[in-house]
ModelCIF file with pLDDT and N, C-alpha, C, O atoms, coordinates in Angstrom:
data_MODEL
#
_entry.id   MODEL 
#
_entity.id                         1 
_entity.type                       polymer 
_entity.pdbx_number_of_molecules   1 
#
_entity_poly.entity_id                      1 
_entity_poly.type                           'polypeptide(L)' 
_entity_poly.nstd_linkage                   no 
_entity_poly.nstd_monomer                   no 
_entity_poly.pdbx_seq_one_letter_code       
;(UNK)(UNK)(UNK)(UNK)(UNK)(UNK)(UNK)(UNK)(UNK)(UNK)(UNK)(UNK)(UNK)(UNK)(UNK)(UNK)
(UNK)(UNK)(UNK)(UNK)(UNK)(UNK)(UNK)(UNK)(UNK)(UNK)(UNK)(UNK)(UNK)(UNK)(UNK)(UNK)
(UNK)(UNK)(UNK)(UNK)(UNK)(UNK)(UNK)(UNK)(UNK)(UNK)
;
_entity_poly.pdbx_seq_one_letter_code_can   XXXXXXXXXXXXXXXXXXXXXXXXXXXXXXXXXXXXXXXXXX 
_entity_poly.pdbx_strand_id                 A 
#
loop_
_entity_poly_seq.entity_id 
_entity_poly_seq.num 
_entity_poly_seq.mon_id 
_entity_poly_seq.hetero 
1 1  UNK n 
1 2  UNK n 
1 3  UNK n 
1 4  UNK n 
1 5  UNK n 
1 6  UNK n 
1 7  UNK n 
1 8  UNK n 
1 9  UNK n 
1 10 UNK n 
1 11 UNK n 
1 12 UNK n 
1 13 UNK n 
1 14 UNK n 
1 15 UNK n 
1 16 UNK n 
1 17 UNK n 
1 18 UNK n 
1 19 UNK n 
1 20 UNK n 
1 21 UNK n 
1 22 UNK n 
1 23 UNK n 
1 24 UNK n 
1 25 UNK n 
1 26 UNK n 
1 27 UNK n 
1 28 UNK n 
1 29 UNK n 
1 30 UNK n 
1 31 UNK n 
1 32 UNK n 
1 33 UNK n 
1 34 UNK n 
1 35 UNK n 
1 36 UNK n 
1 37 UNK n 
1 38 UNK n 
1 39 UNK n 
1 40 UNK n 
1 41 UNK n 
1 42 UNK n 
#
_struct_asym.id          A 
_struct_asym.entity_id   1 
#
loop_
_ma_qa_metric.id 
_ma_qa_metric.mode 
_ma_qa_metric.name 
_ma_qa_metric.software_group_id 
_ma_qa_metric.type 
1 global pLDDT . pLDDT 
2 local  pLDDT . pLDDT 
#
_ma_qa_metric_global.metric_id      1 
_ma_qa_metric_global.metric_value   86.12 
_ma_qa_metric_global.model_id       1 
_ma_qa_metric_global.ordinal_id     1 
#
loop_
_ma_qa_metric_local.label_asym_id 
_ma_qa_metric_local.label_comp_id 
_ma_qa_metric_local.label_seq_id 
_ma_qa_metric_local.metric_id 
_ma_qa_metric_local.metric_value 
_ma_qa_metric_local.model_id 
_ma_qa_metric_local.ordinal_id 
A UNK 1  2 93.00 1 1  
A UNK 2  2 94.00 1 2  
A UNK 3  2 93.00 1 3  
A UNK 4  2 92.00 1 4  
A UNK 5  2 91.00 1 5  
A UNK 6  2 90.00 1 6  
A UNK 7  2 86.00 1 7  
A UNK 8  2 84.00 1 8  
A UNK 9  2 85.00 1 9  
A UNK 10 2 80.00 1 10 
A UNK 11 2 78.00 1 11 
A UNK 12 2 81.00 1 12 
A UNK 13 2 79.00 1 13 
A UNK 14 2 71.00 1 14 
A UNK 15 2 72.00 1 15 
A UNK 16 2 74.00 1 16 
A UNK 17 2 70.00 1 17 
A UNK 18 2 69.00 1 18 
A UNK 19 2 75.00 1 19 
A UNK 20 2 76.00 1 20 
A UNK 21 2 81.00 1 21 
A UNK 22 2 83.00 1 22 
A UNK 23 2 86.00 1 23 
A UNK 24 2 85.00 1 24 
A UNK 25 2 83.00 1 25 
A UNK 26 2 88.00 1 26 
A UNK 27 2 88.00 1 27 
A UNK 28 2 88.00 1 28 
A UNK 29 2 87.00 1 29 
A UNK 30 2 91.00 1 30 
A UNK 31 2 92.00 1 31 
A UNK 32 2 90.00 1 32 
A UNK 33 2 91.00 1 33 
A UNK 34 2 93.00 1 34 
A UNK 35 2 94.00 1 35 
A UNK 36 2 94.00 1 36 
A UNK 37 2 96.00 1 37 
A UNK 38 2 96.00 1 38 
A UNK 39 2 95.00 1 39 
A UNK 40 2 95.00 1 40 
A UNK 41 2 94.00 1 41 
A UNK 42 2 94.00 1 42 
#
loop_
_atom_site.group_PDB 
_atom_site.id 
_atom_site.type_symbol 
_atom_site.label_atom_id 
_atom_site.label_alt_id 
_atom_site.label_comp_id 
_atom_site.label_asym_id 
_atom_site.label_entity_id 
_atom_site.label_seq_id 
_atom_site.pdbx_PDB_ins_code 
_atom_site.Cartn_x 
_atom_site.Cartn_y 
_atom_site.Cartn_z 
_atom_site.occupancy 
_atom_site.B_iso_or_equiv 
_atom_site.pdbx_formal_charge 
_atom_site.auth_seq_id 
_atom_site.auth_comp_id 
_atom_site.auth_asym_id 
_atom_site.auth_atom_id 
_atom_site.pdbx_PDB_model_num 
ATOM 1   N N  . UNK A 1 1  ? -10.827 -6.887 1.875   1.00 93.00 ? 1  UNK A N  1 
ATOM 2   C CA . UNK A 1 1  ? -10.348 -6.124 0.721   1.00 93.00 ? 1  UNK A CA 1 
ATOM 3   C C  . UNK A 1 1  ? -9.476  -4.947 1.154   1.00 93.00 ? 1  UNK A C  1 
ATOM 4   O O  . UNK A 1 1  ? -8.357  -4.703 0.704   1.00 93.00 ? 1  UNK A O  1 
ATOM 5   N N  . UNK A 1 2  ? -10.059 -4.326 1.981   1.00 94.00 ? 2  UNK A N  1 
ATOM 6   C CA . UNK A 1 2  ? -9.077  -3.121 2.691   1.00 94.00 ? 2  UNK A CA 1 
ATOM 7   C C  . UNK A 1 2  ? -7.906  -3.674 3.174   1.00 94.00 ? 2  UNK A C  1 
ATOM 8   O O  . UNK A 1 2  ? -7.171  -2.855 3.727   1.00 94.00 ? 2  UNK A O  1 
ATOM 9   N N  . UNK A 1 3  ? -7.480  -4.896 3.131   1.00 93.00 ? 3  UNK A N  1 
ATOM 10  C CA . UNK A 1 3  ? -6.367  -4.988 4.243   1.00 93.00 ? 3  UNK A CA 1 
ATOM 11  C C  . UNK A 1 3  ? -5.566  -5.654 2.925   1.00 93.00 ? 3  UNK A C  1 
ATOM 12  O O  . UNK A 1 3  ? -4.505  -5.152 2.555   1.00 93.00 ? 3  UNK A O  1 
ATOM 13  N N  . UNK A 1 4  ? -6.103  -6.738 2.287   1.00 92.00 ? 4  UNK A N  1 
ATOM 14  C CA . UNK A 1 4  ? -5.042  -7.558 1.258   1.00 92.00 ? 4  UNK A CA 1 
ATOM 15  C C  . UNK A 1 4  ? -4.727  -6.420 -0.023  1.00 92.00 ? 4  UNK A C  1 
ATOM 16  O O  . UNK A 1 4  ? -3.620  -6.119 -0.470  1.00 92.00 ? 4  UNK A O  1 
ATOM 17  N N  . UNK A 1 5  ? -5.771  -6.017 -0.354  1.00 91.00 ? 5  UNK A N  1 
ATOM 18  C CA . UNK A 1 5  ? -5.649  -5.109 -1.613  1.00 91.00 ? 5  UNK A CA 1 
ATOM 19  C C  . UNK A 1 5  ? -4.312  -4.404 -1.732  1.00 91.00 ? 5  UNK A C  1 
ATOM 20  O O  . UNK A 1 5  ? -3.641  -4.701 -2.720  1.00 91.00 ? 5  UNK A O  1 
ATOM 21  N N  . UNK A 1 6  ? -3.827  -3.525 -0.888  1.00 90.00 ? 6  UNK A N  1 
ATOM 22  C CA . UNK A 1 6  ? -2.987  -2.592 -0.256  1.00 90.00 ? 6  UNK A CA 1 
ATOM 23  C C  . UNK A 1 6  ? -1.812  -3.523 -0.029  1.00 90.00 ? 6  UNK A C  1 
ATOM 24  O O  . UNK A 1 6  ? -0.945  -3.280 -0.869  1.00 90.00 ? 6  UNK A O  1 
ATOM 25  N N  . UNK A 1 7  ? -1.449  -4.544 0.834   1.00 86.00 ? 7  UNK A N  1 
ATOM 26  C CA . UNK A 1 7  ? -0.756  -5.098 0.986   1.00 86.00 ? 7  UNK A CA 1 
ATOM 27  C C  . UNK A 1 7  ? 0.126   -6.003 -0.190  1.00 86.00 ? 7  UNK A C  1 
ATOM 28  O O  . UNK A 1 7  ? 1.334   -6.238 -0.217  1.00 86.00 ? 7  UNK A O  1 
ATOM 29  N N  . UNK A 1 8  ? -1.039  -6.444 -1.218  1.00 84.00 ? 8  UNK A N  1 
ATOM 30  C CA . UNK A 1 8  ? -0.473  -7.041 -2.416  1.00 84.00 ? 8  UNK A CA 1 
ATOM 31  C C  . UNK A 1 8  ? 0.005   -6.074 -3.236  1.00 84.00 ? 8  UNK A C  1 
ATOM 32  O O  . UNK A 1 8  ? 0.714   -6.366 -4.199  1.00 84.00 ? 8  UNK A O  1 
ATOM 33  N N  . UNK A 1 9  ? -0.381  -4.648 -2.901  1.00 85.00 ? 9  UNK A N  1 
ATOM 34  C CA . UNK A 1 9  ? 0.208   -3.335 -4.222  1.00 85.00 ? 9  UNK A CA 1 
ATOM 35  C C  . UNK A 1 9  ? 1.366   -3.627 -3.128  1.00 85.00 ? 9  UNK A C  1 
ATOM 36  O O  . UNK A 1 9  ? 1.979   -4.687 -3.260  1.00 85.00 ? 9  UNK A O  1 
ATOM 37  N N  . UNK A 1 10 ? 1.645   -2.933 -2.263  1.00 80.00 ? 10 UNK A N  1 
ATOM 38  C CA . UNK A 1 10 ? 3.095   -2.743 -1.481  1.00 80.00 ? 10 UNK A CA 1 
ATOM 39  C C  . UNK A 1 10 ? 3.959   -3.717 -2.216  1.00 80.00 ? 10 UNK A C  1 
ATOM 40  O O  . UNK A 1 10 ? 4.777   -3.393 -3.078  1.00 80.00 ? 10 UNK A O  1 
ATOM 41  N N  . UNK A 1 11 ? 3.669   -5.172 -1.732  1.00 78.00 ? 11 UNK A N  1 
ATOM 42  C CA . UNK A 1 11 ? 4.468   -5.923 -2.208  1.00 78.00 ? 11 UNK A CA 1 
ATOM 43  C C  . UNK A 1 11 ? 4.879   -5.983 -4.004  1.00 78.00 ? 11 UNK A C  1 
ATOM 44  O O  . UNK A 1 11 ? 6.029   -6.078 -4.433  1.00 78.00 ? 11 UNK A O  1 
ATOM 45  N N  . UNK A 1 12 ? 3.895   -5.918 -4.673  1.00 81.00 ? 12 UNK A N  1 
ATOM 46  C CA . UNK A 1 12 ? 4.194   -5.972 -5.969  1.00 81.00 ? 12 UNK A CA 1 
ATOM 47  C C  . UNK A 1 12 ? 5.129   -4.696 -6.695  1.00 81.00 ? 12 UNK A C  1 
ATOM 48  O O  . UNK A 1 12 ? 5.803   -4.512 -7.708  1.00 81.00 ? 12 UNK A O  1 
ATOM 49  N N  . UNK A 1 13 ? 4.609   -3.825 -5.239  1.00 79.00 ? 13 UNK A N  1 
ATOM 50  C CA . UNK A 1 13 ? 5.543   -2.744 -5.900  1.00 79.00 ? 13 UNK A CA 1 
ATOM 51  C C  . UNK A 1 13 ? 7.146   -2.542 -5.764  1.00 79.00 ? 13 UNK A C  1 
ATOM 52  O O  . UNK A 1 13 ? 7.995   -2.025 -6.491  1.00 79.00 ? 13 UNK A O  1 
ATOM 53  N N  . UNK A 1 14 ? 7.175   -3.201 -4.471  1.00 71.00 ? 14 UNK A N  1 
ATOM 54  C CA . UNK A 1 14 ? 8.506   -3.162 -4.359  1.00 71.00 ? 14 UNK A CA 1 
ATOM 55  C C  . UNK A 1 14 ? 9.334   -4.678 -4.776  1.00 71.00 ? 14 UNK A C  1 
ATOM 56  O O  . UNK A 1 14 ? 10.474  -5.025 -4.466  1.00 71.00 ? 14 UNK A O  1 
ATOM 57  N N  . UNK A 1 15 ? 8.382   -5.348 -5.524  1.00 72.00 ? 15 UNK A N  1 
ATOM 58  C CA . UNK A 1 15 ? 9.467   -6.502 -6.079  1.00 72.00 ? 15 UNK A CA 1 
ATOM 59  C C  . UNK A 1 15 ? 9.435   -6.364 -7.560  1.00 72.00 ? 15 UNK A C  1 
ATOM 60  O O  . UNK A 1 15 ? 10.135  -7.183 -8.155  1.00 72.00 ? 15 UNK A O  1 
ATOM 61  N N  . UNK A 1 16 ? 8.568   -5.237 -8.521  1.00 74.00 ? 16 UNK A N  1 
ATOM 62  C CA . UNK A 1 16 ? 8.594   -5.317 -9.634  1.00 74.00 ? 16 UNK A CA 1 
ATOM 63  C C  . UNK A 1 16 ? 8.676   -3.794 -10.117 1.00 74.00 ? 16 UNK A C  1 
ATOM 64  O O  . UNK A 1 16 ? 9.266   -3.750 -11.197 1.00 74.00 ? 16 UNK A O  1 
ATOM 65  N N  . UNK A 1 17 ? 8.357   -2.787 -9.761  1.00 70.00 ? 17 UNK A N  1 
ATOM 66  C CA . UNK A 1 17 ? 8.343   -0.968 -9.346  1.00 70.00 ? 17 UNK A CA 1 
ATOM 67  C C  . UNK A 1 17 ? 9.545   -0.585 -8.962  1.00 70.00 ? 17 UNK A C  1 
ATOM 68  O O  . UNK A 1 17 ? 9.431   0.579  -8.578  1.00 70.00 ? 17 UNK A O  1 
ATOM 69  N N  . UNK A 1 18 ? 10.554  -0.916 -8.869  1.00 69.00 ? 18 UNK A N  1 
ATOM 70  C CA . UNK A 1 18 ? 11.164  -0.453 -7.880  1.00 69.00 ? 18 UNK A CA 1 
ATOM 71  C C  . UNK A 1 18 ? 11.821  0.698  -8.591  1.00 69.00 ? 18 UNK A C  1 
ATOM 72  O O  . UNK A 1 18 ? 12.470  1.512  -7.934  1.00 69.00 ? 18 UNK A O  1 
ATOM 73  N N  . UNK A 1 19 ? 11.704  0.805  -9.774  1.00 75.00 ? 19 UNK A N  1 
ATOM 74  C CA . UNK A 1 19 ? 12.154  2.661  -10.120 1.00 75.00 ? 19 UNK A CA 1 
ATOM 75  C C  . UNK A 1 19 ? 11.444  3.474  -10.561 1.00 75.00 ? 19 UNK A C  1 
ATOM 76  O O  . UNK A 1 19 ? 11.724  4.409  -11.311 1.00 75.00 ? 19 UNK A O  1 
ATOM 77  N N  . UNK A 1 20 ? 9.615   2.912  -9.742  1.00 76.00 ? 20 UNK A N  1 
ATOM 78  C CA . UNK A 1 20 ? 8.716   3.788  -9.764  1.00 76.00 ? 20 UNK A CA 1 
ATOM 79  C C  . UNK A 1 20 ? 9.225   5.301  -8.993  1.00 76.00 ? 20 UNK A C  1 
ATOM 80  O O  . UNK A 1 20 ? 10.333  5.567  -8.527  1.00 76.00 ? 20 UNK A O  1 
ATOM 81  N N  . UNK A 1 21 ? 8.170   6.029  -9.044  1.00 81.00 ? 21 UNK A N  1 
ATOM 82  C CA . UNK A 1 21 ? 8.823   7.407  -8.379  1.00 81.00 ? 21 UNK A CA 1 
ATOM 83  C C  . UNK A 1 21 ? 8.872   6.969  -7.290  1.00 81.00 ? 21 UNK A C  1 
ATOM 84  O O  . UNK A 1 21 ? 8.478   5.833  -7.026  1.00 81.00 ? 21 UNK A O  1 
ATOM 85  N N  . UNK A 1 22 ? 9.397   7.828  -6.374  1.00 83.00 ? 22 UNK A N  1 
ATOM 86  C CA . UNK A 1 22 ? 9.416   7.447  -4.700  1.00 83.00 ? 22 UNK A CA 1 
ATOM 87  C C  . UNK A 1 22 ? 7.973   7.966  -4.404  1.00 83.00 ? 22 UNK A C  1 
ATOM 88  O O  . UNK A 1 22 ? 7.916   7.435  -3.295  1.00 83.00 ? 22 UNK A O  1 
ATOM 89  N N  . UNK A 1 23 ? 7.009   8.460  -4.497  1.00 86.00 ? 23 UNK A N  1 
ATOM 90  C CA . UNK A 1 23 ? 6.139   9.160  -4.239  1.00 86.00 ? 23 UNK A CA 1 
ATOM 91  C C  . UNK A 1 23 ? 5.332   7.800  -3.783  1.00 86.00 ? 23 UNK A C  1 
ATOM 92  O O  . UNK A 1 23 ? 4.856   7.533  -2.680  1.00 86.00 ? 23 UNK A O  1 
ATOM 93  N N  . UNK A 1 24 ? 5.337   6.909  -5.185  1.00 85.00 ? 24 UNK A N  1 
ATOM 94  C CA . UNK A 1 24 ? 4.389   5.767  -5.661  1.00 85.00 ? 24 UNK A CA 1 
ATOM 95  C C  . UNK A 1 24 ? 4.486   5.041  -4.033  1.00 85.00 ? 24 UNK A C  1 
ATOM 96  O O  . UNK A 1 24 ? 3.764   4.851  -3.055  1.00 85.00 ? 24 UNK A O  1 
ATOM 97  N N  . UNK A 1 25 ? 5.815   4.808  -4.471  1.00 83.00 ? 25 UNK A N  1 
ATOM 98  C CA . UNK A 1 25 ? 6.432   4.005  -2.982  1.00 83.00 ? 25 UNK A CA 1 
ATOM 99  C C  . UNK A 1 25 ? 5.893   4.580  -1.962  1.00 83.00 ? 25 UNK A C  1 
ATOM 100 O O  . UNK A 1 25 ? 5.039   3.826  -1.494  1.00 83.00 ? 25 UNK A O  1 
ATOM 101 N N  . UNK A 1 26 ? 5.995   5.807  -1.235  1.00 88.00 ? 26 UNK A N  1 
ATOM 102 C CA . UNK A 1 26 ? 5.744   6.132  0.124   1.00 88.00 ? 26 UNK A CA 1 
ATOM 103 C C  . UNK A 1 26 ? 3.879   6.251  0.146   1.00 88.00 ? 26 UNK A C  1 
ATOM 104 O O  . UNK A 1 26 ? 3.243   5.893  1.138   1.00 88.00 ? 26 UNK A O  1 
ATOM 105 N N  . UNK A 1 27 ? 3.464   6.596  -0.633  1.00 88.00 ? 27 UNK A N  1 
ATOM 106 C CA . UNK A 1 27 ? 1.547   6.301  -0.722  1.00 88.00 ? 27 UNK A CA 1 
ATOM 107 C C  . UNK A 1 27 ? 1.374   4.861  -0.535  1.00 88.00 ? 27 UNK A C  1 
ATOM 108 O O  . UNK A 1 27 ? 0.673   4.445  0.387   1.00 88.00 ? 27 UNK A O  1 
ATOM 109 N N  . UNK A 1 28 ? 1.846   4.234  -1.182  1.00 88.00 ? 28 UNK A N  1 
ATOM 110 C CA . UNK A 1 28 ? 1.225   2.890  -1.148  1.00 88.00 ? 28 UNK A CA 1 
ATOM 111 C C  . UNK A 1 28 ? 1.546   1.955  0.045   1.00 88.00 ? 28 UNK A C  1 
ATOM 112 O O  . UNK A 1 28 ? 1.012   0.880  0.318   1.00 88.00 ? 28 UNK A O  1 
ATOM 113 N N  . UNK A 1 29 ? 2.708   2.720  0.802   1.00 87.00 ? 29 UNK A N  1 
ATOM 114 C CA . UNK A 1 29 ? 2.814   1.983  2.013   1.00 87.00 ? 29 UNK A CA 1 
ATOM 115 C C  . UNK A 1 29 ? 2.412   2.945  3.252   1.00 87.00 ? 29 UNK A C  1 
ATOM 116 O O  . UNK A 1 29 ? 2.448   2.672  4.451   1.00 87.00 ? 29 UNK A O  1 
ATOM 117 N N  . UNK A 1 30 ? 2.004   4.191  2.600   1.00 91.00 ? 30 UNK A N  1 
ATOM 118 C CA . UNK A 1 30 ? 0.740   4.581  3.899   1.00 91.00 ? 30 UNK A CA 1 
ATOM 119 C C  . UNK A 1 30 ? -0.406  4.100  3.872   1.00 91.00 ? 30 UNK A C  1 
ATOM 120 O O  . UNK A 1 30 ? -1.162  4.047  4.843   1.00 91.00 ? 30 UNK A O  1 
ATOM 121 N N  . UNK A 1 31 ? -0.712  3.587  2.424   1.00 92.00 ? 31 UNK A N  1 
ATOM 122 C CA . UNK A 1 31 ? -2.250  3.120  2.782   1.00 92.00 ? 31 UNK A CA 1 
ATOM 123 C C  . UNK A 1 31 ? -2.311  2.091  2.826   1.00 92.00 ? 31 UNK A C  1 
ATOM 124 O O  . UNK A 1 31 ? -3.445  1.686  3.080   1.00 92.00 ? 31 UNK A O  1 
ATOM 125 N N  . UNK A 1 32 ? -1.332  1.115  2.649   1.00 90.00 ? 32 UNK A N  1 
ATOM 126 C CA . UNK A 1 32 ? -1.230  -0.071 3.369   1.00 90.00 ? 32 UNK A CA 1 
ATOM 127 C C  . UNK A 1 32 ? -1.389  0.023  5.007   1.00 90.00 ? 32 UNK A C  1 
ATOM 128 O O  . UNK A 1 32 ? -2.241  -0.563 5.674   1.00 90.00 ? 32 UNK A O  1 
ATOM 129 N N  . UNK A 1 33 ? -0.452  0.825  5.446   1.00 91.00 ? 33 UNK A N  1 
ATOM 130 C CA . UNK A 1 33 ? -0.619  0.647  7.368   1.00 91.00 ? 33 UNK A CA 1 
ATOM 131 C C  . UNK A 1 33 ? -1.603  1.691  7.967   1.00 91.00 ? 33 UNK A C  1 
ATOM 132 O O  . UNK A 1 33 ? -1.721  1.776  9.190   1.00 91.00 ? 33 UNK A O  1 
ATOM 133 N N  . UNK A 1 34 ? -2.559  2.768  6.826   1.00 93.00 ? 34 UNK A N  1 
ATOM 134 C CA . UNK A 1 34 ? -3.408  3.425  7.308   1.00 93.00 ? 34 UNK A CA 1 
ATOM 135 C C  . UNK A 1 34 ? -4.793  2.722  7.087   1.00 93.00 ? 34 UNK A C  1 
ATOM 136 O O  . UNK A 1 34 ? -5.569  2.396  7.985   1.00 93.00 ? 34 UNK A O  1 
ATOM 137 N N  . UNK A 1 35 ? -4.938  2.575  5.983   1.00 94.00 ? 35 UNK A N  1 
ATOM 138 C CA . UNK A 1 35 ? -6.256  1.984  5.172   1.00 94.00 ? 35 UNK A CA 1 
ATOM 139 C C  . UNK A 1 35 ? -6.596  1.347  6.364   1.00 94.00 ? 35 UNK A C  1 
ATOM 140 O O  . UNK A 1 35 ? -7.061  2.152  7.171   1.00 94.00 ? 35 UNK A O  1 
ATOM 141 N N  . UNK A 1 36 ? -6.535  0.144  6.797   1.00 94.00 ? 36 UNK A N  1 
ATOM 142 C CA . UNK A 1 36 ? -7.334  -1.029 7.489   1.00 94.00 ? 36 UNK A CA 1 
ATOM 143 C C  . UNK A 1 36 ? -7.616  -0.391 8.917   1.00 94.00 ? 36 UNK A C  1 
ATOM 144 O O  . UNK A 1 36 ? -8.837  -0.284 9.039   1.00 94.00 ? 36 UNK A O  1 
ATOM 145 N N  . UNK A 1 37 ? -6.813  0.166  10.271  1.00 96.00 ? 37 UNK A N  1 
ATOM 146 C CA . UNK A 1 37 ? -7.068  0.944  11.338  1.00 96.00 ? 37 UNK A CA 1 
ATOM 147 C C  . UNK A 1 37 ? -8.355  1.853  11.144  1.00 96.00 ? 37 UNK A C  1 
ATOM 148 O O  . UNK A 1 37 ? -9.316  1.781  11.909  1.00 96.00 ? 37 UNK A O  1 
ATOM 149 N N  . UNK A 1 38 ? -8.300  2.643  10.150  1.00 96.00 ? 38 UNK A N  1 
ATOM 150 C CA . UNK A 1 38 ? -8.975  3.654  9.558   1.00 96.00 ? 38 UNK A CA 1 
ATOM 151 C C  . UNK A 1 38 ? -10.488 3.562  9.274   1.00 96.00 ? 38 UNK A C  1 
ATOM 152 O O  . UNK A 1 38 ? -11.405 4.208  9.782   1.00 96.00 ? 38 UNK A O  1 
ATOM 153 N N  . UNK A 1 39 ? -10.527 2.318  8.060   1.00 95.00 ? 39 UNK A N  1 
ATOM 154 C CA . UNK A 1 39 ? -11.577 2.028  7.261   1.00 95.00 ? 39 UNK A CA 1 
ATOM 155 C C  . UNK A 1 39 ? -12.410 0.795  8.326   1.00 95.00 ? 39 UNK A C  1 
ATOM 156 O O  . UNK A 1 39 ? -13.635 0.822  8.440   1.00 95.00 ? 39 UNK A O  1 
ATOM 157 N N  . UNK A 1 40 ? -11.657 -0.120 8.962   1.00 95.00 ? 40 UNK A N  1 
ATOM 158 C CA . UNK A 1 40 ? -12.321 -1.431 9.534   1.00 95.00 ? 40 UNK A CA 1 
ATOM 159 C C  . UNK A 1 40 ? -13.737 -0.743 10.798  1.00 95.00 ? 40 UNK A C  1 
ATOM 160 O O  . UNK A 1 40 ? -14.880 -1.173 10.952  1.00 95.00 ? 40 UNK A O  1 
ATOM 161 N N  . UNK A 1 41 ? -13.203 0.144  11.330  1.00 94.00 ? 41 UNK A N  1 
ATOM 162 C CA . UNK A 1 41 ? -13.908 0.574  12.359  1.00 94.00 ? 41 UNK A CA 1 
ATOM 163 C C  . UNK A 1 41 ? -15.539 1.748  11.724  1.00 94.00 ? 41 UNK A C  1 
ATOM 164 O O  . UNK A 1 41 ? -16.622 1.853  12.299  1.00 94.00 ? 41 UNK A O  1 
ATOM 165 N N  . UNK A 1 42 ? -15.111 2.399  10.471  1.00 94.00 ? 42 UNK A N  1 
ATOM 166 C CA . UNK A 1 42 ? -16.075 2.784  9.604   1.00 94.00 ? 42 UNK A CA 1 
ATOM 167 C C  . UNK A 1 42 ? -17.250 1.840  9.142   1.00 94.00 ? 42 UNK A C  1 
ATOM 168 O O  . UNK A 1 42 ? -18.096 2.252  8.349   1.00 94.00 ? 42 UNK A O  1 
#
């Protein structure tokens, strides 16, 4: 869940979001490449 969850927002966001704020954009692709390093070892 930590790893697809994140990965399917990224993607959905940038093929259907794309004049979400930029904010949306740059969070969701930190916690895409932070979330799983982070959380798996917790």
């Amino acid at each position: 869940l930590v790893l697809y969850v994140p990965m399917v927002g990224l993607s959905m966001t940038h093929r259907f979001a794309r004049n979400a704020s930029p904010l949306v954009h740059v969070t969701m692709a930190n916690i895409y490449l932070l979330a799983p390093p982070v959380m798996n070892p917790i």
